[in-house]
C-alpha atoms as a PDB file:
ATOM      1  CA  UNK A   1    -159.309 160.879 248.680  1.00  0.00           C
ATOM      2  CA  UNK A   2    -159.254 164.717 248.530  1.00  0.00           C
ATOM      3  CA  UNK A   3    -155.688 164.466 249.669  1.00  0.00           C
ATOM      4  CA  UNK A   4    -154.673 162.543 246.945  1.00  0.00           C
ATOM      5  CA  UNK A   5    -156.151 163.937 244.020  1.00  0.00           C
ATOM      6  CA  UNK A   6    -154.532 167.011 245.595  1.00  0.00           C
ATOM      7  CA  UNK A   7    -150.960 165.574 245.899  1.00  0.00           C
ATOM      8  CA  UNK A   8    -152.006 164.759 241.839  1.00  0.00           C
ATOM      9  CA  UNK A   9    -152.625 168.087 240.788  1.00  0.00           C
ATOM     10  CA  UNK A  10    -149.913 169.433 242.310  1.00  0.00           C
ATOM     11  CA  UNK A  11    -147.535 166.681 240.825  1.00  0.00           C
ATOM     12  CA  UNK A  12    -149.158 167.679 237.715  1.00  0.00           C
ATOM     13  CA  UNK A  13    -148.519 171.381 237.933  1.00  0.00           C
ATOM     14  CA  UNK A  14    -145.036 170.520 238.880  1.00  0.00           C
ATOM     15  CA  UNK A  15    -144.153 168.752 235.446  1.00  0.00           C
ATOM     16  CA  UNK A  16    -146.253 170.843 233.810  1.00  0.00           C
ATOM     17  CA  UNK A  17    -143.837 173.907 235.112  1.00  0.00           C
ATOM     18  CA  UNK A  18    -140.788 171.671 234.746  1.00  0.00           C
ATOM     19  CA  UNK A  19    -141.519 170.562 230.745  1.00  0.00           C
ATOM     20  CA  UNK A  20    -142.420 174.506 229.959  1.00  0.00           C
ATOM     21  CA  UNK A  21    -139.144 176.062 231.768  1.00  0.00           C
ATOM     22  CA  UNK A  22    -136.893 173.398 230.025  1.00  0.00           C
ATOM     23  CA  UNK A  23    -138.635 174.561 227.031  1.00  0.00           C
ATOM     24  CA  UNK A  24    -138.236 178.025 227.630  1.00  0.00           C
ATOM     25  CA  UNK A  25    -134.296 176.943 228.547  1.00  0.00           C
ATOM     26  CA  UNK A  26    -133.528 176.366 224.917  1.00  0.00           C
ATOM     27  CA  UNK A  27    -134.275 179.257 223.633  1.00  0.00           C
ATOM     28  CA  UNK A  28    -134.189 180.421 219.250  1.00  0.00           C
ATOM     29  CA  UNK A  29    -131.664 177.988 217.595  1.00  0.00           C
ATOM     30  CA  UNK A  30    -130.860 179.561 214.070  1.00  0.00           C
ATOM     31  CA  UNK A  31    -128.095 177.503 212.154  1.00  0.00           C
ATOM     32  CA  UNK A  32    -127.044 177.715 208.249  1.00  0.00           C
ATOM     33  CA  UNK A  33    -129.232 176.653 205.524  1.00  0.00           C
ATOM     34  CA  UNK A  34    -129.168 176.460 202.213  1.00  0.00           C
ATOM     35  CA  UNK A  35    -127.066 178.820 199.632  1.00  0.00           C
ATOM     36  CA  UNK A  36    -129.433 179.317 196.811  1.00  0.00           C
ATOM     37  CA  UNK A  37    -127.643 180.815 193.528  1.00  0.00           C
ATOM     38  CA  UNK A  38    -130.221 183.424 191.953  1.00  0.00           C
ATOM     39  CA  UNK A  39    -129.355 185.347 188.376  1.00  0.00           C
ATOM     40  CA  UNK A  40    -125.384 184.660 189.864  1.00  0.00           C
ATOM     41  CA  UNK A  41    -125.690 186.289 192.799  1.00  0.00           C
ATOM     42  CA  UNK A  42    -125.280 183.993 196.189  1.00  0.00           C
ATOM     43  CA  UNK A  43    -128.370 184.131 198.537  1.00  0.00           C
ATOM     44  CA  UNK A  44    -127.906 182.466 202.127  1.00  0.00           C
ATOM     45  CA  UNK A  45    -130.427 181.755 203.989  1.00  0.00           C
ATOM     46  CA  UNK A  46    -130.923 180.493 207.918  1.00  0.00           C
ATOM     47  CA  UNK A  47    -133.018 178.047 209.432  1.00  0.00           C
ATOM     48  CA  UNK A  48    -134.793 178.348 213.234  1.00  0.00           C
ATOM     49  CA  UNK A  49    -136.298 176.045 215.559  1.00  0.00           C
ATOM     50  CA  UNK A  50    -137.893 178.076 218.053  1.00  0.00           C
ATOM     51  CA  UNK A  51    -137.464 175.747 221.141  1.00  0.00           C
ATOM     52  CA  UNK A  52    -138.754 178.767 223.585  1.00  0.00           C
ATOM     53  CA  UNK A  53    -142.066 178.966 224.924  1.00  0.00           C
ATOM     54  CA  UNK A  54    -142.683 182.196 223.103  1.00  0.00           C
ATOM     55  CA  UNK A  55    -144.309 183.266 219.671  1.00  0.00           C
ATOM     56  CA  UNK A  56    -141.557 185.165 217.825  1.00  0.00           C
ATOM     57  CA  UNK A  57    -143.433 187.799 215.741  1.00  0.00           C
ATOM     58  CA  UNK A  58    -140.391 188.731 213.263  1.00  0.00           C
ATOM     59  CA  UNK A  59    -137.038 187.660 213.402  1.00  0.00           C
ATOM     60  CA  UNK A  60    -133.848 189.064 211.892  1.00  0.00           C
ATOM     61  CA  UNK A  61    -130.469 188.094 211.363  1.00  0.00           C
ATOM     62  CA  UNK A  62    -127.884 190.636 209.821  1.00  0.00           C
ATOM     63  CA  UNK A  63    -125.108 188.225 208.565  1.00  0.00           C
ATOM     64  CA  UNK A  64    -121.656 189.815 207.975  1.00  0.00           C
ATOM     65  CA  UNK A  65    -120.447 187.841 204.620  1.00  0.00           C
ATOM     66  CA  UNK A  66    -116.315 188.153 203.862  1.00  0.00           C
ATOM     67  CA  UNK A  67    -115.758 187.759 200.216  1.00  0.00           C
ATOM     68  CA  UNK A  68    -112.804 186.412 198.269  1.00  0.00           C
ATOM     69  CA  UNK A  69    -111.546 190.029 197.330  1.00  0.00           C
ATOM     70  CA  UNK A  70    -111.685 190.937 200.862  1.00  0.00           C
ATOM     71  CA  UNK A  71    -114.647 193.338 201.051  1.00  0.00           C
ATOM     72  CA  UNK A  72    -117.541 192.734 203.235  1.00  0.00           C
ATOM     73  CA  UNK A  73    -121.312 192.555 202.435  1.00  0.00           C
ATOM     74  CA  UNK A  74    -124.044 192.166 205.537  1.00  0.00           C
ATOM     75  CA  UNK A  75    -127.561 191.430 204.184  1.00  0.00           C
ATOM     76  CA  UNK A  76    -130.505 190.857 206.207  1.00  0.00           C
ATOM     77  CA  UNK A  77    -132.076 187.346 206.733  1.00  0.00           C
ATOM     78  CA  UNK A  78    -135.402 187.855 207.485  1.00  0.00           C
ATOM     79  CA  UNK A  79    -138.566 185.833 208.751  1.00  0.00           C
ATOM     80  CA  UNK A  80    -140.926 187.848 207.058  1.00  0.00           C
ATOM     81  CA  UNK A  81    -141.108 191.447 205.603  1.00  0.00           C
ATOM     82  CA  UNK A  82    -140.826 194.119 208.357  1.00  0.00           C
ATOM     83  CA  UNK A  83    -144.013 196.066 207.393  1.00  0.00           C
ATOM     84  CA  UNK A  84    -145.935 193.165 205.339  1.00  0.00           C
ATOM     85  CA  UNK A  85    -148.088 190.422 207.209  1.00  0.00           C
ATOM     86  CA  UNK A  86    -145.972 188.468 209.994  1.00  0.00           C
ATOM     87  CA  UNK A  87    -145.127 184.894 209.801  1.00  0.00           C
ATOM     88  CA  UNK A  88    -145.530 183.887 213.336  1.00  0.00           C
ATOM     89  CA  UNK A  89    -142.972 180.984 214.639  1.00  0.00           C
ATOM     90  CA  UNK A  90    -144.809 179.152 217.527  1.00  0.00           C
ATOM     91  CA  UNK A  91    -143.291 176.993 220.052  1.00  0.00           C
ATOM     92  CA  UNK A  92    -141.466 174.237 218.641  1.00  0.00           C
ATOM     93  CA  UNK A  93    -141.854 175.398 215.139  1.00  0.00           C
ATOM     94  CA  UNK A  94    -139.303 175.893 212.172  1.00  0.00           C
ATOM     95  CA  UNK A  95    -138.795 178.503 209.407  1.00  0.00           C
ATOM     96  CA  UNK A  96    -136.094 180.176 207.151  1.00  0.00           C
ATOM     97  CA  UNK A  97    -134.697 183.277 207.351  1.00  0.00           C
ATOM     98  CA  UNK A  98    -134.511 184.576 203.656  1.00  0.00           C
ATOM     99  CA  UNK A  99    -133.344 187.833 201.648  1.00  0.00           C
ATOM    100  CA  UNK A 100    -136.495 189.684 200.157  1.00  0.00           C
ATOM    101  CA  UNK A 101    -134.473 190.436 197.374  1.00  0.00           C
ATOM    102  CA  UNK A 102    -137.105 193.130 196.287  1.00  0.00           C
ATOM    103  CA  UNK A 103    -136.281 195.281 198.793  1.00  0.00           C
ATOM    104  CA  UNK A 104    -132.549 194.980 199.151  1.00  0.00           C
ATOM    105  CA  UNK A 105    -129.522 194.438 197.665  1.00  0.00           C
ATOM    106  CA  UNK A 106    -128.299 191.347 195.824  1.00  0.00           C
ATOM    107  CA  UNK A 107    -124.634 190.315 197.179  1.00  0.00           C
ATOM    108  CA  UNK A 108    -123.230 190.530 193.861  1.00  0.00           C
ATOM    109  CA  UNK A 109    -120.896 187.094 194.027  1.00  0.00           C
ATOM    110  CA  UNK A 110    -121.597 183.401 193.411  1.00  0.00           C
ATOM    111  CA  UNK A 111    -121.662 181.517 196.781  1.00  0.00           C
ATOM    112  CA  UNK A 112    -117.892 180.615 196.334  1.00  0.00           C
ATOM    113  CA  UNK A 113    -116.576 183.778 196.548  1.00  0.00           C
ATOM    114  CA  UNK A 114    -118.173 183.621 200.146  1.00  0.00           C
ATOM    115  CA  UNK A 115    -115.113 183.092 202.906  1.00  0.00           C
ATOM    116  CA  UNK A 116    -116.454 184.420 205.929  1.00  0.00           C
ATOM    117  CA  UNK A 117    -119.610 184.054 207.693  1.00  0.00           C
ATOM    118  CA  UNK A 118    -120.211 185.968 211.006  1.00  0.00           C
ATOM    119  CA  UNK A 119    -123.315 187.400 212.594  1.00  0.00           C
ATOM    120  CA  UNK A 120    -123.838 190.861 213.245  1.00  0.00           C
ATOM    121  CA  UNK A 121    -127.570 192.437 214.308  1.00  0.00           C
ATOM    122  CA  UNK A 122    -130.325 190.223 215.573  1.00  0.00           C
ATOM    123  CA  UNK A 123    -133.911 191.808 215.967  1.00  0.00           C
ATOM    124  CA  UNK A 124    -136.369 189.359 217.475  1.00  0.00           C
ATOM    125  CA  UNK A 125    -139.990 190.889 218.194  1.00  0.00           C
ATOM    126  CA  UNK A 126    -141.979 188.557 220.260  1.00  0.00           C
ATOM    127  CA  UNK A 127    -146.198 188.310 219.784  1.00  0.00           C
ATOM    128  CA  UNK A 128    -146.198 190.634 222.795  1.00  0.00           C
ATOM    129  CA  UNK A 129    -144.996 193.311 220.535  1.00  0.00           C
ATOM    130  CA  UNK A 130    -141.964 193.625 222.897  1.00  0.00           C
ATOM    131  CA  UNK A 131    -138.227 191.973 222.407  1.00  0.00           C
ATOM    132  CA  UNK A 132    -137.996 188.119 222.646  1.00  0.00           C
ATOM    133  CA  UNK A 133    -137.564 187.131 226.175  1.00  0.00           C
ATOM    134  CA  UNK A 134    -135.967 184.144 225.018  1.00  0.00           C
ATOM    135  CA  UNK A 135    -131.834 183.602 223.711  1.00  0.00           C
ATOM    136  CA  UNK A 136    -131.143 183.735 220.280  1.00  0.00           C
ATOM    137  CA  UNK A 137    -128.468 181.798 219.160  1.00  0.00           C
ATOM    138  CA  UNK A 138    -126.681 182.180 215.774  1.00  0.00           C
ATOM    139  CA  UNK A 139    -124.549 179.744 213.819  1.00  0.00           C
ATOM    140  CA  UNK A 140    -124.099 181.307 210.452  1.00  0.00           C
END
């Protein structure tokens, strides 16, 4: 009897470690959301699915915008405001990265004069205070 409830605890403890590493495997997915249009002036915006195992504290994506008369903007896409109250993303959860357009600049073009998309910094601060342990991965 003892060796069998042992063998299930162990088998237990097994999946348990298998289900959190392939959790941990998937890392921050951030794709394109929505382009919202705001006083004329395009504002993108990112969604994430945190698929890690870790509590992502803040989260930032710099995204590099080309524009129709060939000047690039970046503008940051954040999760929440850098020194206002955090928006924690637990495992499995979902937000959107968004402009605070009170603190920065607007892009100054309607979202069709946006050709290019590419990513350039990404800050992710885990609940640990430290950098996320975990991949981020960006399709703008």
């Amino acid at each position: 009897m003892a060796t069998s409830v042992t063998r299930s605890f162990a088998a237990l403890g097994m999946t348990l470690i298998v289900a959190t590493s392939a959790l941990a495997a998937n890392g921050i997915a951030v794709k394109r959301g929505e382009d919202a249009l705001v006083f004329g002036n395009c504002v993108p915006s990112l969604l994430v699915e945190n698929r890690s195992g870790e509590t992502i504290n803040y989260l930032q994506v710099d995204l590099v915008l080309g524009l129709a008369n060939g000047q690039e903007r970046t503008i940051e896409l954040q999760s929440a405001y850098r020194e206002g109250i955090l928006n924690p993303i637990g495992p499995g959860g979902k937000a959107v990265l968004k402009q605070h357009l009170d603190t920065s600049r607007a892009l100054g073009v309607p979202c069709g004069d946006v050709k290019l998309r590419k990513v350039g910094r990404i800050l992710c601060e885990a609940a640990s205070g430290k950098t996320c342990a975990s991949q981020v991965s960006v399709q703008p």
